[in-house]
N, C-alpha and C. Protein backbone atom coordinates (compact mmCIF):
# COMPACT_ATOMS: atom_id res chain seq x y z
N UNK A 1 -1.18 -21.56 23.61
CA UNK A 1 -0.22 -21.27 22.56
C UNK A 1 0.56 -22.54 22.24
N UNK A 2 1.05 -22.65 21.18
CA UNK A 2 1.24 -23.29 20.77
C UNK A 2 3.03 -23.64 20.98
N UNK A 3 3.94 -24.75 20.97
CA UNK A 3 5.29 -24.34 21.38
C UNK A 3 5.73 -23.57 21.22
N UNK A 4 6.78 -22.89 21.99
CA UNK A 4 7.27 -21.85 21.39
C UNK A 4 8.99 -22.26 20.27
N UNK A 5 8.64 -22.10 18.65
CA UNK A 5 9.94 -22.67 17.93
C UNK A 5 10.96 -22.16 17.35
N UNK A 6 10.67 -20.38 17.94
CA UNK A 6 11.69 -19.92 17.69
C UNK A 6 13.32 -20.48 18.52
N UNK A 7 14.25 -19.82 17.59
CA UNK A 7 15.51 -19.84 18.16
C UNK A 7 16.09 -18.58 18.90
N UNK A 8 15.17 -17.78 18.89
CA UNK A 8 15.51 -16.66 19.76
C UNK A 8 14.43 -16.79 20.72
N UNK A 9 14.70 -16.73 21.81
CA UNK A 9 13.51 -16.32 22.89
C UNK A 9 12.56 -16.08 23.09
N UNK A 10 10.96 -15.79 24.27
CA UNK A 10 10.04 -15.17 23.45
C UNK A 10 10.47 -13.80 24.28
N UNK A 11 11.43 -13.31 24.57
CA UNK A 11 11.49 -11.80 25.22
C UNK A 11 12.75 -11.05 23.77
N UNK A 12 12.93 -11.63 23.43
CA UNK A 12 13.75 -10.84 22.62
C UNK A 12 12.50 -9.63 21.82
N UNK A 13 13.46 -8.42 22.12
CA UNK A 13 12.72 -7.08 20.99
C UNK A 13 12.74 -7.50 19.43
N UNK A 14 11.91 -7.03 19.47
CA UNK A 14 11.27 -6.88 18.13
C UNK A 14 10.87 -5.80 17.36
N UNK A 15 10.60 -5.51 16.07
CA UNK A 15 10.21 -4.11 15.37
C UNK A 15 8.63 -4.38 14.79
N UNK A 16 7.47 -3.81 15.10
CA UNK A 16 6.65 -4.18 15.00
C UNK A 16 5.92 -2.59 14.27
N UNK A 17 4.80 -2.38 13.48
CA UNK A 17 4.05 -1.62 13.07
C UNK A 17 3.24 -1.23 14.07
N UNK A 18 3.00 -0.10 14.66
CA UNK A 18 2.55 0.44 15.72
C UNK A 18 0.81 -0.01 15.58
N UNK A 19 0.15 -0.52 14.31
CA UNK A 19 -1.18 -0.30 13.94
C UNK A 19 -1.40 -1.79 14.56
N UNK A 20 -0.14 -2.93 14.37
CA UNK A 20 -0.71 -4.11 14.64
C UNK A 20 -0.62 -4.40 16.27
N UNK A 21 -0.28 -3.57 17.05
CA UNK A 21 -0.80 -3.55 18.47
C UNK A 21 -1.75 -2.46 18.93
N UNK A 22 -2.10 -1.19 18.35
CA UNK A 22 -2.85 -0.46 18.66
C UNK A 22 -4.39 -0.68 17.84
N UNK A 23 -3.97 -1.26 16.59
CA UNK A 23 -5.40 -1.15 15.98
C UNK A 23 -5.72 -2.66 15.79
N UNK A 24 -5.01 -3.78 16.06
CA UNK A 24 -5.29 -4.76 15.43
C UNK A 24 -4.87 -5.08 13.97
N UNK A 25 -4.25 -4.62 13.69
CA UNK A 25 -3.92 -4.92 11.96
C UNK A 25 -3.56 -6.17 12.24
N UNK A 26 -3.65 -6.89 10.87
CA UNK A 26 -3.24 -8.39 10.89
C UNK A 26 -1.37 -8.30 10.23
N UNK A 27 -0.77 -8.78 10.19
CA UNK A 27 0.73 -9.06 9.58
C UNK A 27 0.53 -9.22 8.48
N UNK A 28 1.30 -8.52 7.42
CA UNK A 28 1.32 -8.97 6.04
C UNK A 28 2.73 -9.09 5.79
N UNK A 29 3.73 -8.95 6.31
CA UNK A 29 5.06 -8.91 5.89
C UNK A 29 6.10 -8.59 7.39
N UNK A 30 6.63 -10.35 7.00
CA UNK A 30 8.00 -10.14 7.99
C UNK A 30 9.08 -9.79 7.37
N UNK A 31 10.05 -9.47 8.46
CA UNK A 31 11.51 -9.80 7.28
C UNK A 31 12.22 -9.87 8.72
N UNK A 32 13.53 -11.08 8.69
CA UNK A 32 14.33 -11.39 9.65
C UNK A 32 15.73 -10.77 8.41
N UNK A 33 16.33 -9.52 9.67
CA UNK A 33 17.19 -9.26 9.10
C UNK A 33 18.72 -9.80 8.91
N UNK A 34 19.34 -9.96 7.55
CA UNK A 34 20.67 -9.91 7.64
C UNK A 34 21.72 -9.78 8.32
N UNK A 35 21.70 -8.30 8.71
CA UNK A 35 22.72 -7.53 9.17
C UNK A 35 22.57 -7.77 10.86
N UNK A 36 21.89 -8.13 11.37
CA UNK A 36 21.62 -8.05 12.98
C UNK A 36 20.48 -9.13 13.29
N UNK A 37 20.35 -9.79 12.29
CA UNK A 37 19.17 -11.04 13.37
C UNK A 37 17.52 -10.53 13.54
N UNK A 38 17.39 -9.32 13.75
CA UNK A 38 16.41 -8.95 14.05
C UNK A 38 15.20 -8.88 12.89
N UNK A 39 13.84 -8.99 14.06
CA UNK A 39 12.77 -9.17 13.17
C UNK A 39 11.91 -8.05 12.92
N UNK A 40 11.00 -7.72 12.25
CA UNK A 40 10.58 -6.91 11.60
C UNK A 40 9.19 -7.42 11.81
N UNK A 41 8.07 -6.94 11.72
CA UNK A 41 6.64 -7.26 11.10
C UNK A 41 6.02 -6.03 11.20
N UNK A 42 4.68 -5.63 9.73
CA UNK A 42 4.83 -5.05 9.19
C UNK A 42 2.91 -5.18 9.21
N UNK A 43 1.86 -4.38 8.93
CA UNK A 43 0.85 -4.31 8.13
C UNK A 43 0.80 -4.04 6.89
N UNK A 44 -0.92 -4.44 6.61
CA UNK A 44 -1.05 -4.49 4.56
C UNK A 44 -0.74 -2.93 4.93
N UNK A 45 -0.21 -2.09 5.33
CA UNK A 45 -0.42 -0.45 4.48
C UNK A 45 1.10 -0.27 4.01
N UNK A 46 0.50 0.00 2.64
CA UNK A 46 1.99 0.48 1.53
C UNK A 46 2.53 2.18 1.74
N UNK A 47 3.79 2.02 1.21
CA UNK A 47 4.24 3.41 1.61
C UNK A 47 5.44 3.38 2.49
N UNK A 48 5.81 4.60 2.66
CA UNK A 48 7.10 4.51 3.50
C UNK A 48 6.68 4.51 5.17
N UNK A 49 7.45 3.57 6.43
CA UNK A 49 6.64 3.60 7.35
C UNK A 49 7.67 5.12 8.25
N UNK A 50 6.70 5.32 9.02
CA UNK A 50 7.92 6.52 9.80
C UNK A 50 8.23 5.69 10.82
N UNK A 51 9.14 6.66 11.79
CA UNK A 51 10.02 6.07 12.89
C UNK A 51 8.91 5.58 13.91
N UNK A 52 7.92 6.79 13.97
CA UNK A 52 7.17 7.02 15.10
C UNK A 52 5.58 5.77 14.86
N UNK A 53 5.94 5.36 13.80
CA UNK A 53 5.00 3.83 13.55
C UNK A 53 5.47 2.82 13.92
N UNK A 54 6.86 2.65 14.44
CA UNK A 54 7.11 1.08 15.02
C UNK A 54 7.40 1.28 16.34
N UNK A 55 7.11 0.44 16.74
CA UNK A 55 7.25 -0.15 18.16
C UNK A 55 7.83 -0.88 18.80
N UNK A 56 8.75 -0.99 19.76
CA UNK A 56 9.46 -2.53 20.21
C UNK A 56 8.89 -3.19 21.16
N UNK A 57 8.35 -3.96 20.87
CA UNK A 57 8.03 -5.15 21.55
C UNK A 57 8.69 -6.77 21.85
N UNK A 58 7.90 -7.81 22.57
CA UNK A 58 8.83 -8.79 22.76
C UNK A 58 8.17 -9.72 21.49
N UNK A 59 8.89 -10.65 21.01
CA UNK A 59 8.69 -11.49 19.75
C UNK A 59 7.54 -12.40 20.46
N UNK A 60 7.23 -12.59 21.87
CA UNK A 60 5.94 -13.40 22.28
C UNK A 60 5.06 -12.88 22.46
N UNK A 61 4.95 -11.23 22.17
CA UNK A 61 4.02 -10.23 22.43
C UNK A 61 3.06 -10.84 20.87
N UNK A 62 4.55 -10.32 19.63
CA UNK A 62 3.70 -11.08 18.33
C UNK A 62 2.91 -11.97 18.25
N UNK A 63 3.82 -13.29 18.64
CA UNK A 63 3.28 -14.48 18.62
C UNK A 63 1.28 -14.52 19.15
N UNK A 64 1.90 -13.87 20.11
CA UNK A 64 0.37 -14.22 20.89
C UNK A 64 -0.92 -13.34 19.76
N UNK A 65 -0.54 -12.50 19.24
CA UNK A 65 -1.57 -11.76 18.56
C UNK A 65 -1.77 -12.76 17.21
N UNK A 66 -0.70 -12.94 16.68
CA UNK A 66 -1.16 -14.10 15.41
C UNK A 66 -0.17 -15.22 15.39
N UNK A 67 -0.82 -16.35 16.05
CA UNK A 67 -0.27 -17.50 16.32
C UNK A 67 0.57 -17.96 14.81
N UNK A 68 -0.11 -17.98 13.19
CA UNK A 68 0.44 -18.04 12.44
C UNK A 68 1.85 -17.61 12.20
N UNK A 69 2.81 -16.58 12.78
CA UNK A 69 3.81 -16.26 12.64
C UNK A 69 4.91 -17.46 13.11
N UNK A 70 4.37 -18.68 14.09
CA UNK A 70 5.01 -19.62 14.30
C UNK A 70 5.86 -20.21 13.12
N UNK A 71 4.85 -20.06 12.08
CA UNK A 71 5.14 -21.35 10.96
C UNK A 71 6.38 -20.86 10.15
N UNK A 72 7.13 -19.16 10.45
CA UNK A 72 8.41 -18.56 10.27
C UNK A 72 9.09 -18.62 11.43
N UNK A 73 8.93 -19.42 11.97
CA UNK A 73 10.02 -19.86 12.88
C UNK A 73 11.71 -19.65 12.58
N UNK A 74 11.39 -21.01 11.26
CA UNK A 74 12.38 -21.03 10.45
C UNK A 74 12.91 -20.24 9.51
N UNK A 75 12.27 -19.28 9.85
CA UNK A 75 12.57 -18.15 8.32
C UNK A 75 14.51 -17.82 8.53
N UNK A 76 15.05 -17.79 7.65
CA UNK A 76 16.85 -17.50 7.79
C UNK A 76 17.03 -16.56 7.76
N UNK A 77 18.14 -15.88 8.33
CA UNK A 77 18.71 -14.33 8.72
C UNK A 77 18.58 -14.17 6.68
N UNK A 78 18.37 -12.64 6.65
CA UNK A 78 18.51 -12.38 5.48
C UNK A 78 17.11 -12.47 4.48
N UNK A 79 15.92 -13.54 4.94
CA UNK A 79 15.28 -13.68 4.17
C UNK A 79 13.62 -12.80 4.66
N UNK A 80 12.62 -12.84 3.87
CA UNK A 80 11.07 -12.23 4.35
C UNK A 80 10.53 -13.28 4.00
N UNK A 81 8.95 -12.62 4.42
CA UNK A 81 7.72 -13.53 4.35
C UNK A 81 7.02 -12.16 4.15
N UNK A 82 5.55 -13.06 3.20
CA UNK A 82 4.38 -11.92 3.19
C UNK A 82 3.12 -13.10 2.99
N UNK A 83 2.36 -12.11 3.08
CA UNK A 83 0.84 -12.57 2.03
C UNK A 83 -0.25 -11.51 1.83
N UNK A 84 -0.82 -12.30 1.53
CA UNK A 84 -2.06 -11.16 0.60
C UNK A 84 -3.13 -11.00 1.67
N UNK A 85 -3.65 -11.84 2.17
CA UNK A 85 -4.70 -11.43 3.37
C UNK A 85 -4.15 -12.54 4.87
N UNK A 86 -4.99 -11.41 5.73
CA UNK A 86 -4.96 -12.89 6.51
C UNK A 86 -4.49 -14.01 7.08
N UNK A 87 -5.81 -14.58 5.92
CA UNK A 87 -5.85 -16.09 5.98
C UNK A 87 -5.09 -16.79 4.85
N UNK A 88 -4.56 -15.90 4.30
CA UNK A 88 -3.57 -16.49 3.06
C UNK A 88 -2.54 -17.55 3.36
N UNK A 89 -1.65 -17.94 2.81
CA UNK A 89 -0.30 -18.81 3.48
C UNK A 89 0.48 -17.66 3.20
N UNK A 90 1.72 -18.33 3.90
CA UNK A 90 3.00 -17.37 3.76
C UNK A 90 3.65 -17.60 3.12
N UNK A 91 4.30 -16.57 2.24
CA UNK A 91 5.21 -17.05 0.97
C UNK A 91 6.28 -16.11 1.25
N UNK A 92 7.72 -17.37 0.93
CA UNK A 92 9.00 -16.67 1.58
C UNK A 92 10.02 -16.51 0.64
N UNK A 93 10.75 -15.74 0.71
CA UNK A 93 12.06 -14.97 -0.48
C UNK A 93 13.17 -14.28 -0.08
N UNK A 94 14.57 -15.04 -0.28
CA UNK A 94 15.54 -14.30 -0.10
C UNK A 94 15.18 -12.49 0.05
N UNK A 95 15.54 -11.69 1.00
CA UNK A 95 15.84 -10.43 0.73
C UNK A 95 16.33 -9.68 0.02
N UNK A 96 16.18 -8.64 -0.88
CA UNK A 96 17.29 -7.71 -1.52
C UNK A 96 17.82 -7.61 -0.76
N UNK A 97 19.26 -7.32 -1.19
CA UNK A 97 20.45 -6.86 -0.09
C UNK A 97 20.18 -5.10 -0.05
N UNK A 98 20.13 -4.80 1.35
CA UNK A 98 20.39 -3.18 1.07
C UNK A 98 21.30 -2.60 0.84
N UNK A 99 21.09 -1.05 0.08
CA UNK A 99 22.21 -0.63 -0.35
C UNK A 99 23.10 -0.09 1.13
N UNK A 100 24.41 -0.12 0.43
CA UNK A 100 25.74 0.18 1.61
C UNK A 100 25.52 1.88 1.68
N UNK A 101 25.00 2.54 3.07
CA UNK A 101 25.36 4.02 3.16
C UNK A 101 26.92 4.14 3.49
N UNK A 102 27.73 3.68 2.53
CA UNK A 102 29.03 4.30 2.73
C UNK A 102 29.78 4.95 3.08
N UNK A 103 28.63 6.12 2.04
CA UNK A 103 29.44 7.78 1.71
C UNK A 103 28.54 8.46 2.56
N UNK A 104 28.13 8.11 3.49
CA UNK A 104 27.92 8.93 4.84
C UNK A 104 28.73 9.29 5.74
């Protein structure tokens, strides 16, 4: 493996799509969140994900399955990454801000 360049650890939890450790899915979409630091990664399947599809794992658990996630090392609180396949590059974009549940 390659260094490790995150700024968080490689044991820190993580939110992961249950398909890309059980089935192999490849990553199509990170997002390092805003509100809490935390990371996200995601498979190509569109739609809403349920609770019982993610998983916590450690961020070197990721790493090791697709070394490419290195190269978001740098990704900034607040912002994502995606791509189209693969072997695509990663292309990165401020986040929408989510809406405030307030009136809860």
């Amino acid at each position: 493996m390659e260094k490790w360049k995150f700024a968080d650890p490689p044991n820190v939890a993580v939110f992961v799509d249950r398909g890309i450790v059980t089935r192999g899915d490849w990553i199509a979409y990170v997002s390092h969140d805003d509100d809490d630091g935390s990371w996200q990664f995601h498979n190509s399947e569109t739609g809403p994900v349920d609770d019982g599809d993610i998983m916590i794992v450690s961020l070197q658990n990721v790493v090791r399955r697709d070394e490419s996630i290195l190269a978001l090392a740098d990704l900034p609180e607040g912002w994502c990454a995606w791509r189209g396949s693969k072997s695509s590059p990663w292309q990165r974009a401020k986040s929408r801000p989510q809406p405030s549940n307030d009136n809860e």
